[in-house]
C-alpha atoms as a PDB file:
ATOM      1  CA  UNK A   1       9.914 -38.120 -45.894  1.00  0.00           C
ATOM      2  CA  UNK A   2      10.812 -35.800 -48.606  1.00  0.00           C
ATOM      3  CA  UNK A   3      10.117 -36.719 -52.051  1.00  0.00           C
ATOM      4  CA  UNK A   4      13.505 -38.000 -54.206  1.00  0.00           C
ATOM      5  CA  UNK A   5      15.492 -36.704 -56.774  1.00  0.00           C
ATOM      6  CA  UNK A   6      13.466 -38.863 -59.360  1.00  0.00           C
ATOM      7  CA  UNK A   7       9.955 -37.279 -57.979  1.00  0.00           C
ATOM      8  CA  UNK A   8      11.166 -33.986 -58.176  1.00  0.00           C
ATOM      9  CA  UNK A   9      12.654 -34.299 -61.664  1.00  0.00           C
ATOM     10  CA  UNK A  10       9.352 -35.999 -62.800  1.00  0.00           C
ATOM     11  CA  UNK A  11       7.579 -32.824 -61.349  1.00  0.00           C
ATOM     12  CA  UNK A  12       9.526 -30.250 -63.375  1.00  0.00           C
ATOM     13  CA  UNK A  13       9.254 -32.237 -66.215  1.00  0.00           C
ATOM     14  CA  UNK A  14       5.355 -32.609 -65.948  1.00  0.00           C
ATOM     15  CA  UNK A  15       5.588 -28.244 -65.274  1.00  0.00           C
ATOM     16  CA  UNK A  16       6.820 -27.654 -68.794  1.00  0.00           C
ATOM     17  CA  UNK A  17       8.988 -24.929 -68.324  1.00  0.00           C
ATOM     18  CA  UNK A  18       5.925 -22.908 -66.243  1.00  0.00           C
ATOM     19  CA  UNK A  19       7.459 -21.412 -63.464  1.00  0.00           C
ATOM     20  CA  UNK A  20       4.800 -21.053 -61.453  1.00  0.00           C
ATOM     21  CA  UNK A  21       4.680 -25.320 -61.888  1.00  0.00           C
ATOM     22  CA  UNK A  22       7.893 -25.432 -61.262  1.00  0.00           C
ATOM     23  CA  UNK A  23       7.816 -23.242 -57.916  1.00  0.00           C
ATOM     24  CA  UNK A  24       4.630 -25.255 -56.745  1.00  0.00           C
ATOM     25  CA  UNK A  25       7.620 -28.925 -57.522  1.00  0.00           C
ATOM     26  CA  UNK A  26       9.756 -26.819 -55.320  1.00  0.00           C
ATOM     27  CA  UNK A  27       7.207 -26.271 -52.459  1.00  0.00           C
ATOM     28  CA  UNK A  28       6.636 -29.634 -51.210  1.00  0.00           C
ATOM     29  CA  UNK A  29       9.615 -30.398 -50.975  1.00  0.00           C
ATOM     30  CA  UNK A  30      10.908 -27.233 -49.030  1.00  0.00           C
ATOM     31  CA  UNK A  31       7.311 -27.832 -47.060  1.00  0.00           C
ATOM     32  CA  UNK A  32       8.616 -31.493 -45.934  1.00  0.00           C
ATOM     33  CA  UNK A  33      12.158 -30.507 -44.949  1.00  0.00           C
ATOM     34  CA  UNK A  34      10.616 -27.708 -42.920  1.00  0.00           C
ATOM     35  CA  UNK A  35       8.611 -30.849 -41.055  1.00  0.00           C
ATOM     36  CA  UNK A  36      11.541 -32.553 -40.592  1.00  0.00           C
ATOM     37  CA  UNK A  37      13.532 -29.746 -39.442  1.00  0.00           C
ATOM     38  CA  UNK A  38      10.981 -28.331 -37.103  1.00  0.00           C
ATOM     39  CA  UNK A  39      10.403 -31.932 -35.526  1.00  0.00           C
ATOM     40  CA  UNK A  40      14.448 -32.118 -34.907  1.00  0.00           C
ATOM     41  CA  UNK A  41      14.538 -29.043 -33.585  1.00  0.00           C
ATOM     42  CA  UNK A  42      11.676 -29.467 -30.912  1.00  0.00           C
ATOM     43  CA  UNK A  43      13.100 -32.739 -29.901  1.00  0.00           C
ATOM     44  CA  UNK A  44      16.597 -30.891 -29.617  1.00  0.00           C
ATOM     45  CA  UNK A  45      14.893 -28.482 -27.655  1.00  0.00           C
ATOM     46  CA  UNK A  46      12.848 -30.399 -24.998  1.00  0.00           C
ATOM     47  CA  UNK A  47      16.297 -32.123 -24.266  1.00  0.00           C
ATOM     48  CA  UNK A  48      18.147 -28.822 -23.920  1.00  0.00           C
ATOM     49  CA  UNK A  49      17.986 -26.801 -20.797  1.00  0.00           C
ATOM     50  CA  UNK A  50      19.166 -23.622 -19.271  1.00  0.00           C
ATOM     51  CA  UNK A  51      22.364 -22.223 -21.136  1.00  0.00           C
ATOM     52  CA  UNK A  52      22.325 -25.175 -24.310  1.00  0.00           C
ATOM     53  CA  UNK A  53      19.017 -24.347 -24.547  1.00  0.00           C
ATOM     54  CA  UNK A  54      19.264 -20.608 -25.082  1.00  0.00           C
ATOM     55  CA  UNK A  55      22.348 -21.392 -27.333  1.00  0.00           C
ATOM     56  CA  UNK A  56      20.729 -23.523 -29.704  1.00  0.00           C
ATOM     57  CA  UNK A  57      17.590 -21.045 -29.803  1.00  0.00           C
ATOM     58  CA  UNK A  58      19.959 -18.672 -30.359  1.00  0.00           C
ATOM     59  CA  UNK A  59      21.605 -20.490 -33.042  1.00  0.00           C
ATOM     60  CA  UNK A  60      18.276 -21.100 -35.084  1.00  0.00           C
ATOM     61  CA  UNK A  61      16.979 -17.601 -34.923  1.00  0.00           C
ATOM     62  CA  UNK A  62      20.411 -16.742 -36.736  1.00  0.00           C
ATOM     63  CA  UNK A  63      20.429 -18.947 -38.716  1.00  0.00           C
ATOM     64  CA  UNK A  64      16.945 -18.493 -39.347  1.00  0.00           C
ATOM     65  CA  UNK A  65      16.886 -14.696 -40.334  1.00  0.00           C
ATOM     66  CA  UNK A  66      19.979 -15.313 -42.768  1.00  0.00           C
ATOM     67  CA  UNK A  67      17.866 -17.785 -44.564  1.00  0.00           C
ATOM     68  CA  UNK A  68      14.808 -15.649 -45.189  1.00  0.00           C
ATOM     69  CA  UNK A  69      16.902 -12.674 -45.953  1.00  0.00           C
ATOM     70  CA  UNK A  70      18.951 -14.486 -48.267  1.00  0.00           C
ATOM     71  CA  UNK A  71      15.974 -16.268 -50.029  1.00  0.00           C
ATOM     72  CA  UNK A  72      14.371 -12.983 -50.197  1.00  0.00           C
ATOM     73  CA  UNK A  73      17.315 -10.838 -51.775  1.00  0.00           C
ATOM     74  CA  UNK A  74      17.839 -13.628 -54.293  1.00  0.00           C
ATOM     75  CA  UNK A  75      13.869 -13.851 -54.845  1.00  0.00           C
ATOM     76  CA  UNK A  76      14.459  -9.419 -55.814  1.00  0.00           C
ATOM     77  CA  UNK A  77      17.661  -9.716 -57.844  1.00  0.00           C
ATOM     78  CA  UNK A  78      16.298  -7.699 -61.166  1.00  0.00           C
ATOM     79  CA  UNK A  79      19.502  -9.470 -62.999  1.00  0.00           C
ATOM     80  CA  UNK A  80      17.720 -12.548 -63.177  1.00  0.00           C
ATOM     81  CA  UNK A  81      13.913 -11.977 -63.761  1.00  0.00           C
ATOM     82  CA  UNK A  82      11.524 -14.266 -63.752  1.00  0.00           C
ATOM     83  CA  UNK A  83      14.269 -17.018 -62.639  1.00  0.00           C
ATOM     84  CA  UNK A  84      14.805 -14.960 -59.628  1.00  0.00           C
ATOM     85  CA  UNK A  85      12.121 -17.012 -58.239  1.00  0.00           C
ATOM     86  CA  UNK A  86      13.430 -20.394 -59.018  1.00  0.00           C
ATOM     87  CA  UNK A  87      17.190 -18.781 -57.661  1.00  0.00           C
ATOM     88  CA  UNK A  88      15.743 -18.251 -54.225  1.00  0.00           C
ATOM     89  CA  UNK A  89      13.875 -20.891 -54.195  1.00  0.00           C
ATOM     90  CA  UNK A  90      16.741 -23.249 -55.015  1.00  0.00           C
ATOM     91  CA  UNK A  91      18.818 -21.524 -52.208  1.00  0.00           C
ATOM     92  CA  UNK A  92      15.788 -22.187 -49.706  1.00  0.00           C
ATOM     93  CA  UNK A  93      15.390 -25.494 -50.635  1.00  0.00           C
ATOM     94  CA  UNK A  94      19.605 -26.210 -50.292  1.00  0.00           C
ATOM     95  CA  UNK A  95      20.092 -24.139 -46.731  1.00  0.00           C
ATOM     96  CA  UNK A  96      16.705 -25.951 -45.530  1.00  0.00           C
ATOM     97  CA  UNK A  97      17.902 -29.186 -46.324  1.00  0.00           C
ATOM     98  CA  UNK A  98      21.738 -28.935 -45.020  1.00  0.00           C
ATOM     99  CA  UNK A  99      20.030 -26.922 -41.654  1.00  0.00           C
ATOM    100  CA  UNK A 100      17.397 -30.209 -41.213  1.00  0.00           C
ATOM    101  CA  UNK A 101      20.258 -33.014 -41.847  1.00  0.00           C
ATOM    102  CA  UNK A 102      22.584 -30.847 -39.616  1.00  0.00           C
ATOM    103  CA  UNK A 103      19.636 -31.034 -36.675  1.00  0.00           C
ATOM    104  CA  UNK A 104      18.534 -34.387 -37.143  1.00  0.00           C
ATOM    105  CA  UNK A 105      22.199 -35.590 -36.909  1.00  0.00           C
ATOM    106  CA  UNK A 106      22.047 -33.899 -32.826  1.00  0.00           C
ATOM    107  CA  UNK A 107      19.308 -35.765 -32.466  1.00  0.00           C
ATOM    108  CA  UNK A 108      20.580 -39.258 -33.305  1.00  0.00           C
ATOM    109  CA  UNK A 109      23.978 -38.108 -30.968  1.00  0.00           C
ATOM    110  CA  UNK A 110      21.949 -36.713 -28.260  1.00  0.00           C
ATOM    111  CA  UNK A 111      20.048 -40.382 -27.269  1.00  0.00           C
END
């Protein structure tokens, strides 16, 4: 389960303003979405066959390579520095979170 709001906060505070601190706050939570999501989408998956299969492995390879390109133009914007970081990482965390609730909500309709 992912950590709450109040864990996360308590994290950043505890970092200090380091963003290298703040980026490692960032990373478990983005590293227990991506658990969740990848256990949604394997269940999805083993249910799926033939032509709802191949769309929904379709769908997440899309959706997939928009997500890392996105996190990594954000993560190279030289408008924003050193915050760049925090930016992408902020965008990763949101579009991994809506994409995991999104697949675990297929998983509770397809019982």
């Amino acid at each position: 389960m992912a950590q709450s709001e109040d864990e996360m906060k308590a994290c950043v505070d505890r970092s200090e303003g380091v963003t290298s601190e703040m980026l490692k706050c960032g990373q478990v939570e983005i590293d227990k979405f991506d658990a969740r999501l990848n256990a949604a989408y394997n269940i999805l998956t083993d249910r799926k066959h033939g032509a709802e299969r191949l769309r929904l492995q379709g769908e997440q390879r899309a959706w997939l390579k928009h997500h890392l390109q996105e996190a990594h133009r954000l993560a190279a914007d030289p408008n924003d520095g050193s915050a760049a970081l925090l930016v992408s990482q902020g965008f990763e965390l949101d579009d991994l979170t809506a994409r995991t609730l999104e697949l675990e909500k297929r998983v509770g309709q397809n019982r």
